[in-house]
C-alpha atoms as a PDB file:
ATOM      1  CA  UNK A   1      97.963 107.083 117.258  1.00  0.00           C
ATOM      2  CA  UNK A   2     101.314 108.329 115.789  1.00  0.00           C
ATOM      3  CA  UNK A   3     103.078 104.862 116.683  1.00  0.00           C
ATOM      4  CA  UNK A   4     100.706 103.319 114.473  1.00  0.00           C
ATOM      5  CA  UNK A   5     100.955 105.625 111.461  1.00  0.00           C
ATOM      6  CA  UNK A   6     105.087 104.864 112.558  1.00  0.00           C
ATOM      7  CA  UNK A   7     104.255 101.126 112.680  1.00  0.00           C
ATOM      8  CA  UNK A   8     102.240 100.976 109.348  1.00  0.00           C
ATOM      9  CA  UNK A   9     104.864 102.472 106.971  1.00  0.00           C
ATOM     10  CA  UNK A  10     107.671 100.517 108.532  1.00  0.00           C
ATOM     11  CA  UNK A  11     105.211  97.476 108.177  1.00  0.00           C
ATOM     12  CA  UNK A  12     105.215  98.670 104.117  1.00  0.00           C
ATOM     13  CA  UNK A  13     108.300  99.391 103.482  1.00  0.00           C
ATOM     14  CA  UNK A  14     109.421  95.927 105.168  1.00  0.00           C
ATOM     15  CA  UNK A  15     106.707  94.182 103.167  1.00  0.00           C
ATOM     16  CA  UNK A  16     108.338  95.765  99.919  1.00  0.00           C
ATOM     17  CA  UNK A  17     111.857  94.815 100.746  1.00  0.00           C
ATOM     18  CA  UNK A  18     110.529  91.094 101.268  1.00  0.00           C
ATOM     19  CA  UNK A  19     109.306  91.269  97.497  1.00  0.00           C
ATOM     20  CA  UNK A  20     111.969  93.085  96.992  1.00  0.00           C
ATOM     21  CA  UNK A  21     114.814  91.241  97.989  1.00  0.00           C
ATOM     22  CA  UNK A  22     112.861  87.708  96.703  1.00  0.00           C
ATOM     23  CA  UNK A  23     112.790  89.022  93.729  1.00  0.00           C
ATOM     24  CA  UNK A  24     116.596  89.362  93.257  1.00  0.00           C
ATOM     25  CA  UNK A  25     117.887  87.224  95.025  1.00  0.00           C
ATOM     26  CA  UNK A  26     119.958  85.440  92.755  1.00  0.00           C
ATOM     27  CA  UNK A  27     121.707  88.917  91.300  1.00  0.00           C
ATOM     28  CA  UNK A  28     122.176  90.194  95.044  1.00  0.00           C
ATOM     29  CA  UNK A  29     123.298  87.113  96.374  1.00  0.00           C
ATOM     30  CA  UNK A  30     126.509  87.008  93.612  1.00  0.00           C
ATOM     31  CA  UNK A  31     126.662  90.474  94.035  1.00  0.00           C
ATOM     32  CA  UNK A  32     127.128  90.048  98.044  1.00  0.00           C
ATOM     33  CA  UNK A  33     129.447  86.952  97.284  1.00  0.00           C
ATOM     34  CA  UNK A  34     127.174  84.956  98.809  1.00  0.00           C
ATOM     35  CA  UNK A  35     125.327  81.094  98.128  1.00  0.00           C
ATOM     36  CA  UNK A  36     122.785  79.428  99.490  1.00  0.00           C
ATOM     37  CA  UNK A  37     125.121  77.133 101.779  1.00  0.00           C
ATOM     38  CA  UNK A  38     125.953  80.604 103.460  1.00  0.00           C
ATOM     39  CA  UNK A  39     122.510  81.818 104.778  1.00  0.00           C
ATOM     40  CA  UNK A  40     121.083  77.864 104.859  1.00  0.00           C
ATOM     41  CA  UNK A  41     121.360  74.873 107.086  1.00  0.00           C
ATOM     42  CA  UNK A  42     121.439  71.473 105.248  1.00  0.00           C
ATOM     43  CA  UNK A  43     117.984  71.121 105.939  1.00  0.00           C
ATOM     44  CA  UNK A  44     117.492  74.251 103.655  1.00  0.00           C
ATOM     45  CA  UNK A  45     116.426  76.706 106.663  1.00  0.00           C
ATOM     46  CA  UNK A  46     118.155  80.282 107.444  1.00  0.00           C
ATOM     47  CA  UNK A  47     120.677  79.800 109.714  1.00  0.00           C
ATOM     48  CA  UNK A  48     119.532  82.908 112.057  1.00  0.00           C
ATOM     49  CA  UNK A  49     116.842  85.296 112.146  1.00  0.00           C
ATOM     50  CA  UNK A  50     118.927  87.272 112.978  1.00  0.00           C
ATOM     51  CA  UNK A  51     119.108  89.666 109.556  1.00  0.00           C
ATOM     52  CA  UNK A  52     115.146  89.919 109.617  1.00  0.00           C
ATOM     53  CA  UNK A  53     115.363  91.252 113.390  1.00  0.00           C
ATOM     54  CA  UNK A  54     117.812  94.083 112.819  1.00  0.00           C
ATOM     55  CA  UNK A  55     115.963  94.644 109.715  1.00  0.00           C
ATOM     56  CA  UNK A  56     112.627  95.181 111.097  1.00  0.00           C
ATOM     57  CA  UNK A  57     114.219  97.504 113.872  1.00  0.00           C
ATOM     58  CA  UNK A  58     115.828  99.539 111.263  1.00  0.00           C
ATOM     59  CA  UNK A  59     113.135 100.197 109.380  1.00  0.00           C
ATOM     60  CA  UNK A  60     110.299 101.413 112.623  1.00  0.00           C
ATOM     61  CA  UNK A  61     113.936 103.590 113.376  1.00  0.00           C
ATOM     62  CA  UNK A  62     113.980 105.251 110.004  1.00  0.00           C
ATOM     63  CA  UNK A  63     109.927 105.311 109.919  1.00  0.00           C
ATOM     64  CA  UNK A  64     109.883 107.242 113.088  1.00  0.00           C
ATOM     65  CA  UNK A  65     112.964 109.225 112.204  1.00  0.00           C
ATOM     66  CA  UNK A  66     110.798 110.440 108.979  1.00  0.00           C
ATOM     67  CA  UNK A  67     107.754 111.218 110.677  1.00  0.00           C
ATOM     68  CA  UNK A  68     109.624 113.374 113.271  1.00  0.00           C
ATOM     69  CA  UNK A  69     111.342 115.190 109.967  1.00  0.00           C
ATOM     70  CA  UNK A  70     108.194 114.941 108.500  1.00  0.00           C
ATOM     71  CA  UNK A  71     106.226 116.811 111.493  1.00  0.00           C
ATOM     72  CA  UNK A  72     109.364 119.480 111.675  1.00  0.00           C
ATOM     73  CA  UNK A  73     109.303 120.116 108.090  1.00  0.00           C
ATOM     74  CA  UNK A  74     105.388 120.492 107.743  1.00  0.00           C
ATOM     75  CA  UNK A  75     105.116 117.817 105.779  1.00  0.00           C
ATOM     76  CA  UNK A  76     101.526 117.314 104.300  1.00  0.00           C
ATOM     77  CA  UNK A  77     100.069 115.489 101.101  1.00  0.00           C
ATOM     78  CA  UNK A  78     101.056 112.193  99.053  1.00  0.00           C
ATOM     79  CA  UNK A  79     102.813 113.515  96.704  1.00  0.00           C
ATOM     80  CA  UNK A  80     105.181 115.595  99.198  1.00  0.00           C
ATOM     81  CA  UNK A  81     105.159 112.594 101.582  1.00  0.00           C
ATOM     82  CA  UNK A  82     106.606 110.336  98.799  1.00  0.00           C
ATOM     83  CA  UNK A  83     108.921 112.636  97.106  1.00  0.00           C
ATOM     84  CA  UNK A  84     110.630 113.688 100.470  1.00  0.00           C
ATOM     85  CA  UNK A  85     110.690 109.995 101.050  1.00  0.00           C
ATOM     86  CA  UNK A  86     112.050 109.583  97.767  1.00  0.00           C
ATOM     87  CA  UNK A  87     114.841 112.046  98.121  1.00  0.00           C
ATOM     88  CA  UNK A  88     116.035 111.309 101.671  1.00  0.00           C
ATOM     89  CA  UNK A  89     116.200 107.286 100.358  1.00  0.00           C
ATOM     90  CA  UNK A  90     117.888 108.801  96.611  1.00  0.00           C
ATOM     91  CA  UNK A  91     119.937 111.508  98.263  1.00  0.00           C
ATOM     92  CA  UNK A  92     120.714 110.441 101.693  1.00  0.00           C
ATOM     93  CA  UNK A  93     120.723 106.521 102.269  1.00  0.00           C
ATOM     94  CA  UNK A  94     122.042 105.829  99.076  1.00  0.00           C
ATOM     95  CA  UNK A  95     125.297 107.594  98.876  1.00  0.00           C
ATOM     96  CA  UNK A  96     126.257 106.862 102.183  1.00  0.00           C
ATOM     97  CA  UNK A  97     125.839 103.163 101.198  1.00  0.00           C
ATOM     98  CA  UNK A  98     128.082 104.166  98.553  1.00  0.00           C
ATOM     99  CA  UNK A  99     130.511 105.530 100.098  1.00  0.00           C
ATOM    100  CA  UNK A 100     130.725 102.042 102.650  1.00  0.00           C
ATOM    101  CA  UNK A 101     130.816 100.252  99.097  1.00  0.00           C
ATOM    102  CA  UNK A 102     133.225 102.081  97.812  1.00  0.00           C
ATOM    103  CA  UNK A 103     135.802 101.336 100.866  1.00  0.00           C
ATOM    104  CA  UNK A 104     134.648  97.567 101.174  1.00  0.00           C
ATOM    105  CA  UNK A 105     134.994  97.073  97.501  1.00  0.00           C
ATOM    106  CA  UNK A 106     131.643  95.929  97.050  1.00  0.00           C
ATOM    107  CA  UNK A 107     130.541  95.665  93.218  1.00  0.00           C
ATOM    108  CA  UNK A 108     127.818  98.030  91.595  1.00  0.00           C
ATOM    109  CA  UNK A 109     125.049  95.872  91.645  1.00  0.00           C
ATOM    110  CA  UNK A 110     125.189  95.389  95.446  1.00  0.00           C
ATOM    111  CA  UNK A 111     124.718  99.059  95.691  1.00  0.00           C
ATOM    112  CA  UNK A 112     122.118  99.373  92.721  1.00  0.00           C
ATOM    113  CA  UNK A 113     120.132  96.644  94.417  1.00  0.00           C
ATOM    114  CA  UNK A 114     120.244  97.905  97.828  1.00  0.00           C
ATOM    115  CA  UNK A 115     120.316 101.754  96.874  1.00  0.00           C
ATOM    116  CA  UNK A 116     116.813 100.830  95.442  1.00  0.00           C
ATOM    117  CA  UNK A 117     115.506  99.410  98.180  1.00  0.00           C
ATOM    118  CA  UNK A 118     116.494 101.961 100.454  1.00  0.00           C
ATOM    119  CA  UNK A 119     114.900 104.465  97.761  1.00  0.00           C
ATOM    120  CA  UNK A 120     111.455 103.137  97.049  1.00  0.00           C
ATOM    121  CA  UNK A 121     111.518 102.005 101.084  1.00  0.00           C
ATOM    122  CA  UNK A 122     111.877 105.537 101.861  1.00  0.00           C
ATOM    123  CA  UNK A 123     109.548 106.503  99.254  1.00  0.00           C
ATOM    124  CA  UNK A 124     106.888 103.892 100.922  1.00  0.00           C
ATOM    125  CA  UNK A 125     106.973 105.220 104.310  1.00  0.00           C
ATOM    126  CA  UNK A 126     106.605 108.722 103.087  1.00  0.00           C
ATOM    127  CA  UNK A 127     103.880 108.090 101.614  1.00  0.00           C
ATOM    128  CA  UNK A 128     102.264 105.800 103.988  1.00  0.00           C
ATOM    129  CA  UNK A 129     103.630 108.591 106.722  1.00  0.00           C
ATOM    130  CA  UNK A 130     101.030 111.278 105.338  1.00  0.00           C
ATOM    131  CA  UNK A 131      98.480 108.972 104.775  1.00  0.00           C
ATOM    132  CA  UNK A 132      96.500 108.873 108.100  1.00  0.00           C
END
């Protein structure tokens, strides 16, 4: 039953960084230097799947890495789900993303944009983590 509860927030917080990500496209793609001729075919497909794979493996990884911390921790409730969620995304992810920014020169909004989604993706599966 625990893989599912694993499966389900993963499923979330990949669901919110499809809205999320659709969303800003335009802002992350200058940010990331990128254009549409980069990720498209002339047909106007994506190249690979590639990106969506790893991303959907990364996110059951950090799902079930939570829900171990979570279980460790004692870990019960909404609001605690979410907040610890919140601060491993805020406090964690993010300033290690910074630090990779930082050294690959990458501008502020590519870190503001991804630093969010790795903050309210936390924040998702934390909540969804103590929800069953």
């Amino acid at each position: 039953m625990e893989i599912i509860n694993v499966l389900a927030a993963a499923a979330a917080a990949y669901i919110f960084g499809a809205v999320w990500y659709m969303s800003l496209s335009k802002p992350w793609m200058a940010a990331a230097n990128m254009s549409l001729e980069d990720i498209q075919d002339e047909n106007g497909k994506q190249k690979t799947i590639m990106p969506f794979i790893i991303a959907a493996i990364s996110v059951i990884v950090v799902a079930g890495m939570m829900r171990h911390l979570f279980i460790m921790a004692g870990i019960e409730g909404l609001n605690k789900g979410a907040l610890t969620g919140f601060g491993i995304g805020l406090f964690m992810v993010t300033p290690w993303l910074a630090t990779c920014y930082a050294y690959g020169m990458k501008p502020r909004n590519l870190l503001l944009i991804d630093g969010g989604y790795t903050t309210f993706g936390c924040t998702i599966i934390g909540a969804v983590l103590v929800s069953f």
